[in-house]
PDB file of N, CA and C in Angstrom:
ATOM      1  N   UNK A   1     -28.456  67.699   0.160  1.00  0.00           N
ATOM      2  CA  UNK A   1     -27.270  68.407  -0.248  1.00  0.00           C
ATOM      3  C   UNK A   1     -26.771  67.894  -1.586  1.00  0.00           C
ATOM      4  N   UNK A   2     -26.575  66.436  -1.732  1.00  0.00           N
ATOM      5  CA  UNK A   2     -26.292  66.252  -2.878  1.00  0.00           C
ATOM      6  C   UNK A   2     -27.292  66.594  -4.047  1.00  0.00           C
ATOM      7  N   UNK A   3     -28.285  66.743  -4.188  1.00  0.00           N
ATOM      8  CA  UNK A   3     -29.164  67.203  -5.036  1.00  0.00           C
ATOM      9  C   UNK A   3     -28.680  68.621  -5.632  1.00  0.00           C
ATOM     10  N   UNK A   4     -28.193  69.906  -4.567  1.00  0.00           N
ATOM     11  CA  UNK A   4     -28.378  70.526  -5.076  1.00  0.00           C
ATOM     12  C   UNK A   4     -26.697  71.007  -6.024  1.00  0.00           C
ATOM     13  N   UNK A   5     -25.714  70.319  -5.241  1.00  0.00           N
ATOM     14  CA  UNK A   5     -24.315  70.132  -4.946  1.00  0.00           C
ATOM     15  C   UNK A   5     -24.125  68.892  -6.108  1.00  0.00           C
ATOM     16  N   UNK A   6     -24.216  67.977  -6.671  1.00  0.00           N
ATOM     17  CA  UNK A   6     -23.767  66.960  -7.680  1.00  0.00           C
ATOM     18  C   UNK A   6     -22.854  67.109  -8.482  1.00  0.00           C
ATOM     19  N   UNK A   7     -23.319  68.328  -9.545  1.00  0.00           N
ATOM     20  CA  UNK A   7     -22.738  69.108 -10.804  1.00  0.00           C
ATOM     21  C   UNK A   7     -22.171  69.987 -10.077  1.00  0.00           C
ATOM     22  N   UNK A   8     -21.881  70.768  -8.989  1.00  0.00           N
ATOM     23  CA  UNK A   8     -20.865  71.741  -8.551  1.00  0.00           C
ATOM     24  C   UNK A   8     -19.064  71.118  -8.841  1.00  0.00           C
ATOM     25  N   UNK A   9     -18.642  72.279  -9.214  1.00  0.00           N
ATOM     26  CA  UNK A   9     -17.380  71.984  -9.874  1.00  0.00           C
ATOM     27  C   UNK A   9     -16.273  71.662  -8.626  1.00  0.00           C
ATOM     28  N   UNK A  10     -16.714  71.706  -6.973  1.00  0.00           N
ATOM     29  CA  UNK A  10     -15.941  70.846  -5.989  1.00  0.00           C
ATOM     30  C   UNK A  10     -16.374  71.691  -4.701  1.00  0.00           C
ATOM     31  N   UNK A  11     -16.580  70.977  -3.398  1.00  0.00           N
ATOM     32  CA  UNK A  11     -17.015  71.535  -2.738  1.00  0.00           C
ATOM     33  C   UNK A  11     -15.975  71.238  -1.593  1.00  0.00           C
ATOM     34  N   UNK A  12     -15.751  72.224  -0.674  1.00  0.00           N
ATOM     35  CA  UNK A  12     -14.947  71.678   0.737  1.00  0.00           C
ATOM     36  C   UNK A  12     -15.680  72.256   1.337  1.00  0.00           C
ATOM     37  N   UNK A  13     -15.616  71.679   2.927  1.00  0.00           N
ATOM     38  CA  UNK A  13     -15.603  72.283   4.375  1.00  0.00           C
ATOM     39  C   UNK A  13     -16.108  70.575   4.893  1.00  0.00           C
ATOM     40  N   UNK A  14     -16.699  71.053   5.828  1.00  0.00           N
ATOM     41  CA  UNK A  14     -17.603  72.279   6.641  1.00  0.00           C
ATOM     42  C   UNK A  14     -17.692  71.754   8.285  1.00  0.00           C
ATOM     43  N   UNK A  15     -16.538  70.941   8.892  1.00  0.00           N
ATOM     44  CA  UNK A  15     -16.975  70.777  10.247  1.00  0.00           C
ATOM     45  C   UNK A  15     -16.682  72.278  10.811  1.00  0.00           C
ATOM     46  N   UNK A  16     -17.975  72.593  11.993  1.00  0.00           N
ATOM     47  CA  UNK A  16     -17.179  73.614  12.261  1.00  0.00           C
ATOM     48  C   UNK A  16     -16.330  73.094  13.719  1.00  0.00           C
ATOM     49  N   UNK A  17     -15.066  73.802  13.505  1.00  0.00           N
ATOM     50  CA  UNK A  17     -14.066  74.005  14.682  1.00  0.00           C
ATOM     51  C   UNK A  17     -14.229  74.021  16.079  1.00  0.00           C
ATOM     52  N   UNK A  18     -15.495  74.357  16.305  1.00  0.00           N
ATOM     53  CA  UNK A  18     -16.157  74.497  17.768  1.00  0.00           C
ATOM     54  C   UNK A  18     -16.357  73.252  18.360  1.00  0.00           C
ATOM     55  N   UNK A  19     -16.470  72.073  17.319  1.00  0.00           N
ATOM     56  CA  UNK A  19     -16.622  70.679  17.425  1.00  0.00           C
ATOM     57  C   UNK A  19     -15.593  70.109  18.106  1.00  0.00           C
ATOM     58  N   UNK A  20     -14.257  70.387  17.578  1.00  0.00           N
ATOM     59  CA  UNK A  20     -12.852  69.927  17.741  1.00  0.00           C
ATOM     60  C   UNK A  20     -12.970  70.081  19.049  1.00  0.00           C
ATOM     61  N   UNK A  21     -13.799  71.297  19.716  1.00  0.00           N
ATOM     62  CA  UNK A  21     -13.176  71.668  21.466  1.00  0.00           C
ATOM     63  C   UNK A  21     -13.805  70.979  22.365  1.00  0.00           C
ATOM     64  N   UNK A  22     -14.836  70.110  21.749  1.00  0.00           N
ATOM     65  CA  UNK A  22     -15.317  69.369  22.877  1.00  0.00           C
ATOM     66  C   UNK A  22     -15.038  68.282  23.169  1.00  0.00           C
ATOM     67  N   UNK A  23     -15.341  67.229  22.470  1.00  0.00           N
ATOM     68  CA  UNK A  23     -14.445  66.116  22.703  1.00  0.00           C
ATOM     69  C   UNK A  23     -14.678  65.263  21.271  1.00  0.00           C
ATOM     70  N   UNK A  24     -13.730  64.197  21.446  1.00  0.00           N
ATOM     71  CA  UNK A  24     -13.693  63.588  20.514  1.00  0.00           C
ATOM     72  C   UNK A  24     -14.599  62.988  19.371  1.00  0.00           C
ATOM     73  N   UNK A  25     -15.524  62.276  20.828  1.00  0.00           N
ATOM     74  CA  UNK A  25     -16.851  61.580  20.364  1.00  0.00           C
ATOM     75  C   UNK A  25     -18.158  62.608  19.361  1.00  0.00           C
ATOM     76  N   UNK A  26     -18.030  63.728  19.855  1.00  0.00           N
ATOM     77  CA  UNK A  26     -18.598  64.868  19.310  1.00  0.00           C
ATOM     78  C   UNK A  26     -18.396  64.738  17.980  1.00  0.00           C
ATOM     79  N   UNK A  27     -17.002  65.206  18.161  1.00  0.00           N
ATOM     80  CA  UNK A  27     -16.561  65.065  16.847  1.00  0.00           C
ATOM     81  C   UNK A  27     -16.476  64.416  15.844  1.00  0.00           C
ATOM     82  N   UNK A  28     -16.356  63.478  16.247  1.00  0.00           N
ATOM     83  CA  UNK A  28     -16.221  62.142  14.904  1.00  0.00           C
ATOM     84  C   UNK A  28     -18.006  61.910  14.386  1.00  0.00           C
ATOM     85  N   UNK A  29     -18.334  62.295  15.770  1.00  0.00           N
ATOM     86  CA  UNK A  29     -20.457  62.057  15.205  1.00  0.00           C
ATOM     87  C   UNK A  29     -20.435  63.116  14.218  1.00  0.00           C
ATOM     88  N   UNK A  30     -20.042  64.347  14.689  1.00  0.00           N
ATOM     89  CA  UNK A  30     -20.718  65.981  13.039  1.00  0.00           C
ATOM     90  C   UNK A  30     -20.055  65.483  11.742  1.00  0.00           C
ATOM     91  N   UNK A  31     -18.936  64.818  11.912  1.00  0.00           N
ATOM     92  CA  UNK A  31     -17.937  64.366  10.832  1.00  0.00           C
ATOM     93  C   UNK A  31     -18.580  63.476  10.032  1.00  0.00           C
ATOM     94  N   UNK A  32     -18.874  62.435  10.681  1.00  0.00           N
ATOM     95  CA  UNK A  32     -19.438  61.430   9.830  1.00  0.00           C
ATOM     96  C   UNK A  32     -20.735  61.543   9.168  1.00  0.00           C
ATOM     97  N   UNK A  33     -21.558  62.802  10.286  1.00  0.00           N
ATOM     98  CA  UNK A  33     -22.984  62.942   9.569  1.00  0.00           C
ATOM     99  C   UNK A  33     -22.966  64.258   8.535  1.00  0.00           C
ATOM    100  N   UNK A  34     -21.363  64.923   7.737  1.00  0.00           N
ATOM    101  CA  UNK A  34     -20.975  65.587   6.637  1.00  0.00           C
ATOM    102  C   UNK A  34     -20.720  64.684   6.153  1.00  0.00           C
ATOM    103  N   UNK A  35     -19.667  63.783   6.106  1.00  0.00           N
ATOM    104  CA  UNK A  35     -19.553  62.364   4.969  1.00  0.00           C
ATOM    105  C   UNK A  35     -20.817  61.810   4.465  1.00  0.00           C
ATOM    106  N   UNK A  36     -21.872  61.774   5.448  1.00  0.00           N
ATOM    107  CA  UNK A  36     -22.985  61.146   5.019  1.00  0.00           C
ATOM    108  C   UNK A  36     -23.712  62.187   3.847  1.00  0.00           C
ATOM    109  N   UNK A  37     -23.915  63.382   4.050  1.00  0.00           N
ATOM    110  CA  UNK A  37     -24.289  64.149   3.716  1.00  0.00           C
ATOM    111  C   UNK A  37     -23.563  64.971   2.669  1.00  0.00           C
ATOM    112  N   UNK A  38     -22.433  64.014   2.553  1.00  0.00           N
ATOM    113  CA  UNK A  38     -21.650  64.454   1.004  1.00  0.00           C
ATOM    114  C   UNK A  38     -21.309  62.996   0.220  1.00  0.00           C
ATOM    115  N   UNK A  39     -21.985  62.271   0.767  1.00  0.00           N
ATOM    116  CA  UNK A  39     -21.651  60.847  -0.362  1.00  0.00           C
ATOM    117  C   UNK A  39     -21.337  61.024  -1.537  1.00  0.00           C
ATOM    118  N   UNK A  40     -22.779  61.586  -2.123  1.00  0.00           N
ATOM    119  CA  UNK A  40     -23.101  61.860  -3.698  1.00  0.00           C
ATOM    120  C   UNK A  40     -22.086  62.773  -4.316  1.00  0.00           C
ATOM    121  N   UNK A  41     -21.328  63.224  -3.497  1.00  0.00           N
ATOM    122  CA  UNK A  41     -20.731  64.860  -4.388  1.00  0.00           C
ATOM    123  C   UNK A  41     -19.381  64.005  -4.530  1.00  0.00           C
ATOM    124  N   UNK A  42     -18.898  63.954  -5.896  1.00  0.00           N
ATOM    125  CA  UNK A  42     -18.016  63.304  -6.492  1.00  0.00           C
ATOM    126  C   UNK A  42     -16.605  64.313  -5.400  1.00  0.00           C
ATOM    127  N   UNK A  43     -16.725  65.350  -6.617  1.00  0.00           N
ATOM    128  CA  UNK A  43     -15.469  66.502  -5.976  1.00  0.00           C
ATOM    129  C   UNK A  43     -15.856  67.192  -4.436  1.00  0.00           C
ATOM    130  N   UNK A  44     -15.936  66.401  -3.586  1.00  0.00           N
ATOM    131  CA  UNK A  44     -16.002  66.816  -2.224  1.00  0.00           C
ATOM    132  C   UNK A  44     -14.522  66.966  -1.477  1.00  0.00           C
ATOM    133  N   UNK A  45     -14.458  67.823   0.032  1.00  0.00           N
ATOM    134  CA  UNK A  45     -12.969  67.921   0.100  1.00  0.00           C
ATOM    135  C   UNK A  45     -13.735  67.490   1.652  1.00  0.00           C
ATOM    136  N   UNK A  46     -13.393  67.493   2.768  1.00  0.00           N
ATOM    137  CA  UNK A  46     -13.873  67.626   4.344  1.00  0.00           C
ATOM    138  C   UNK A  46     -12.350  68.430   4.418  1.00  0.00           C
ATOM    139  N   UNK A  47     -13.086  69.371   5.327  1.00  0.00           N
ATOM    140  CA  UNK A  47     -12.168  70.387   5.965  1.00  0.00           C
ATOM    141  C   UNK A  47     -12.971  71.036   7.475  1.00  0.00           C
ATOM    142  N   UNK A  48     -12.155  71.595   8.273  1.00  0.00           N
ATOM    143  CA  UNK A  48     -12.569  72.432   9.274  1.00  0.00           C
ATOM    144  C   UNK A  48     -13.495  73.756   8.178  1.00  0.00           C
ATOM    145  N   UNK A  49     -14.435  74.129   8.960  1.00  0.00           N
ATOM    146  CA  UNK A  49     -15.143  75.321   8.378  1.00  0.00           C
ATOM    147  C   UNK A  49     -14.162  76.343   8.481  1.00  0.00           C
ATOM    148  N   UNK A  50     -13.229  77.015   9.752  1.00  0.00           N
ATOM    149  CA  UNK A  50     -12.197  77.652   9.585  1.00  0.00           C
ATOM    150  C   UNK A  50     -10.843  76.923  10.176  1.00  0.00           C
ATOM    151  N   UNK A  51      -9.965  76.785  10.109  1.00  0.00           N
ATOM    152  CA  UNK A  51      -9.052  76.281  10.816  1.00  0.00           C
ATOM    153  C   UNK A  51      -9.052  75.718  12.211  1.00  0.00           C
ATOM    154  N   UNK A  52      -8.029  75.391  12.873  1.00  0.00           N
ATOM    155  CA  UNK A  52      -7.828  74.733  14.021  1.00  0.00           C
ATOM    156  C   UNK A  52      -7.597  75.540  14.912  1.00  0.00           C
ATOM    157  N   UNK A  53      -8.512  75.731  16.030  1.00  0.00           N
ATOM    158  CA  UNK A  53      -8.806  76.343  17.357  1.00  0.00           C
ATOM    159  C   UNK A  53      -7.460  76.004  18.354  1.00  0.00           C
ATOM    160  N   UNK A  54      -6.852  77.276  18.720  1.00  0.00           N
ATOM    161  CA  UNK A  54      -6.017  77.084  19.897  1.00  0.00           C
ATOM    162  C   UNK A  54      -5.937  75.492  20.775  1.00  0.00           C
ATOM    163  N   UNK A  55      -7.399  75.745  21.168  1.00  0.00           N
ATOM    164  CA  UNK A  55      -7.650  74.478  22.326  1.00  0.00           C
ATOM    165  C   UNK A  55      -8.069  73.255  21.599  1.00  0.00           C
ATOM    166  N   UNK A  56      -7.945  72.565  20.563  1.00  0.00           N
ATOM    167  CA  UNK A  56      -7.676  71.812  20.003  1.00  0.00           C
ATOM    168  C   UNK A  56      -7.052  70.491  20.730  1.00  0.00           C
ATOM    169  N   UNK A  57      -7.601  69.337  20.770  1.00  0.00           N
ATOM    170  CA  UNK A  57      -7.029  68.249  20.838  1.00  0.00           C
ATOM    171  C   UNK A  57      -6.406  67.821  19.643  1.00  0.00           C
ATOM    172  N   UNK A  58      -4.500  67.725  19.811  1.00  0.00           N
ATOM    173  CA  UNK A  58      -4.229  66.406  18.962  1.00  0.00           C
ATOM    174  C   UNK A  58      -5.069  65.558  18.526  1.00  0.00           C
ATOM    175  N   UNK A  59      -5.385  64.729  19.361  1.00  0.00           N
ATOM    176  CA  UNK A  59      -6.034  63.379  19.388  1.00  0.00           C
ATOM    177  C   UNK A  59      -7.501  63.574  19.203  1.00  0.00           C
ATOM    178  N   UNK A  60      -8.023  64.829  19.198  1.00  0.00           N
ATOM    179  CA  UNK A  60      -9.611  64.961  18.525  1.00  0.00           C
ATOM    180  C   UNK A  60      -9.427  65.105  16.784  1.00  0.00           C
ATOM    181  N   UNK A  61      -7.898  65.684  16.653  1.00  0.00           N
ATOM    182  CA  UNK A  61      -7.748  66.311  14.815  1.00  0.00           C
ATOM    183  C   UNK A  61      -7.606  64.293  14.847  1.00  0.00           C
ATOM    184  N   UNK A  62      -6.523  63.653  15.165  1.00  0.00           N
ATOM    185  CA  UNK A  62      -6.348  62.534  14.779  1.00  0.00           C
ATOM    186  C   UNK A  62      -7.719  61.732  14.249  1.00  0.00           C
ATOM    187  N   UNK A  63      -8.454  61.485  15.252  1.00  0.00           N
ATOM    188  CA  UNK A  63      -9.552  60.855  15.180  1.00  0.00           C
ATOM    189  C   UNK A  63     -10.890  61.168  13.828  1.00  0.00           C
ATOM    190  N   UNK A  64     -10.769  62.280  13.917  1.00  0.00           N
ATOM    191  CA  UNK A  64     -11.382  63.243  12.608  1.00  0.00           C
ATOM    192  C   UNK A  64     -10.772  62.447  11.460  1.00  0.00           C
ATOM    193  N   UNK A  65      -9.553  62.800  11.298  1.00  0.00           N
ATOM    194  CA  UNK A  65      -8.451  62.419   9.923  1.00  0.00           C
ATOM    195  C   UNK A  65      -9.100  60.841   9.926  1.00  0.00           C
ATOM    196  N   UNK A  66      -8.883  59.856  10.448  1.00  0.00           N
ATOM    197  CA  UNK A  66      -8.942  58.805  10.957  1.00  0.00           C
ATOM    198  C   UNK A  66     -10.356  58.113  10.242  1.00  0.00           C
ATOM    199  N   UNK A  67     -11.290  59.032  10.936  1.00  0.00           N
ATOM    200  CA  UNK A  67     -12.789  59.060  10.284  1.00  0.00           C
ATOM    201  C   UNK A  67     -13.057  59.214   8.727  1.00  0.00           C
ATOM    202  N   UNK A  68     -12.241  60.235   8.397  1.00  0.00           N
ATOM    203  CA  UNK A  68     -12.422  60.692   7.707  1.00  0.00           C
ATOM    204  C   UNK A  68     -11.951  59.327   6.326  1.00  0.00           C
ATOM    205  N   UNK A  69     -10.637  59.155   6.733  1.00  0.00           N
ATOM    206  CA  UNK A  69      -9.639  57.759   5.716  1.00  0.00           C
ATOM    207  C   UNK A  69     -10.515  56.841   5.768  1.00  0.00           C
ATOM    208  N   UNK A  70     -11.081  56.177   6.504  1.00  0.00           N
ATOM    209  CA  UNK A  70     -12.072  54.850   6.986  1.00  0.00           C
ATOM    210  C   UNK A  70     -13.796  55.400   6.244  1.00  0.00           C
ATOM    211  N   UNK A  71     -13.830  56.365   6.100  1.00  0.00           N
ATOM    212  CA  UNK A  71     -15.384  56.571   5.222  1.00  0.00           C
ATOM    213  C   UNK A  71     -15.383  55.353   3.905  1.00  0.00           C
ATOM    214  N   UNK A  72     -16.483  54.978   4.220  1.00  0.00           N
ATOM    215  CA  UNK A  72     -16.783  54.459   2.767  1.00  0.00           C
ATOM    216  C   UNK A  72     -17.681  54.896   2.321  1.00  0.00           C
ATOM    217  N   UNK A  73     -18.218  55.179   0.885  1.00  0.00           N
ATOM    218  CA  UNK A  73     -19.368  56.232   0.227  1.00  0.00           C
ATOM    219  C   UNK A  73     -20.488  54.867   0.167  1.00  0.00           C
TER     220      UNK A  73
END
């Protein structure tokens, strides 16, 4: 991804939302293996692919966010 993504002028997403509904642990694994998979990309954003699902855990978005602050490149 970063190969083809480097020079792109900023990229967001891409967990998708379907993740959030299962459980936590799920989640924080797809999360971290997009961080991994966006190291290289300077202007990267992490976002839900679409927003936050009804059935949503609090405490699954927390943990995400959480993951997300604690990345190191």
């Amino acid at each position: 991804m970063d190969e083809v993504f480097r020079s792109a002028k900023g990229l967001q997403g891409n967990l998708d939302p379907l993740y959030t509904t299962v459980n936590a642990e799920v989640a924080v694994s797809e999360t971290q293996k997009i961080l991994d998979d966006a190291r290289n990309i300077d202007r990267y954003v992490f976002n839900l692919g679409h927003g936050v699902l009804p059935e949503t855990s609090v405490e699954c978005l927390k943990q995400i966010v959480r993951t997300v602050h604690e990345y190191e490149r």
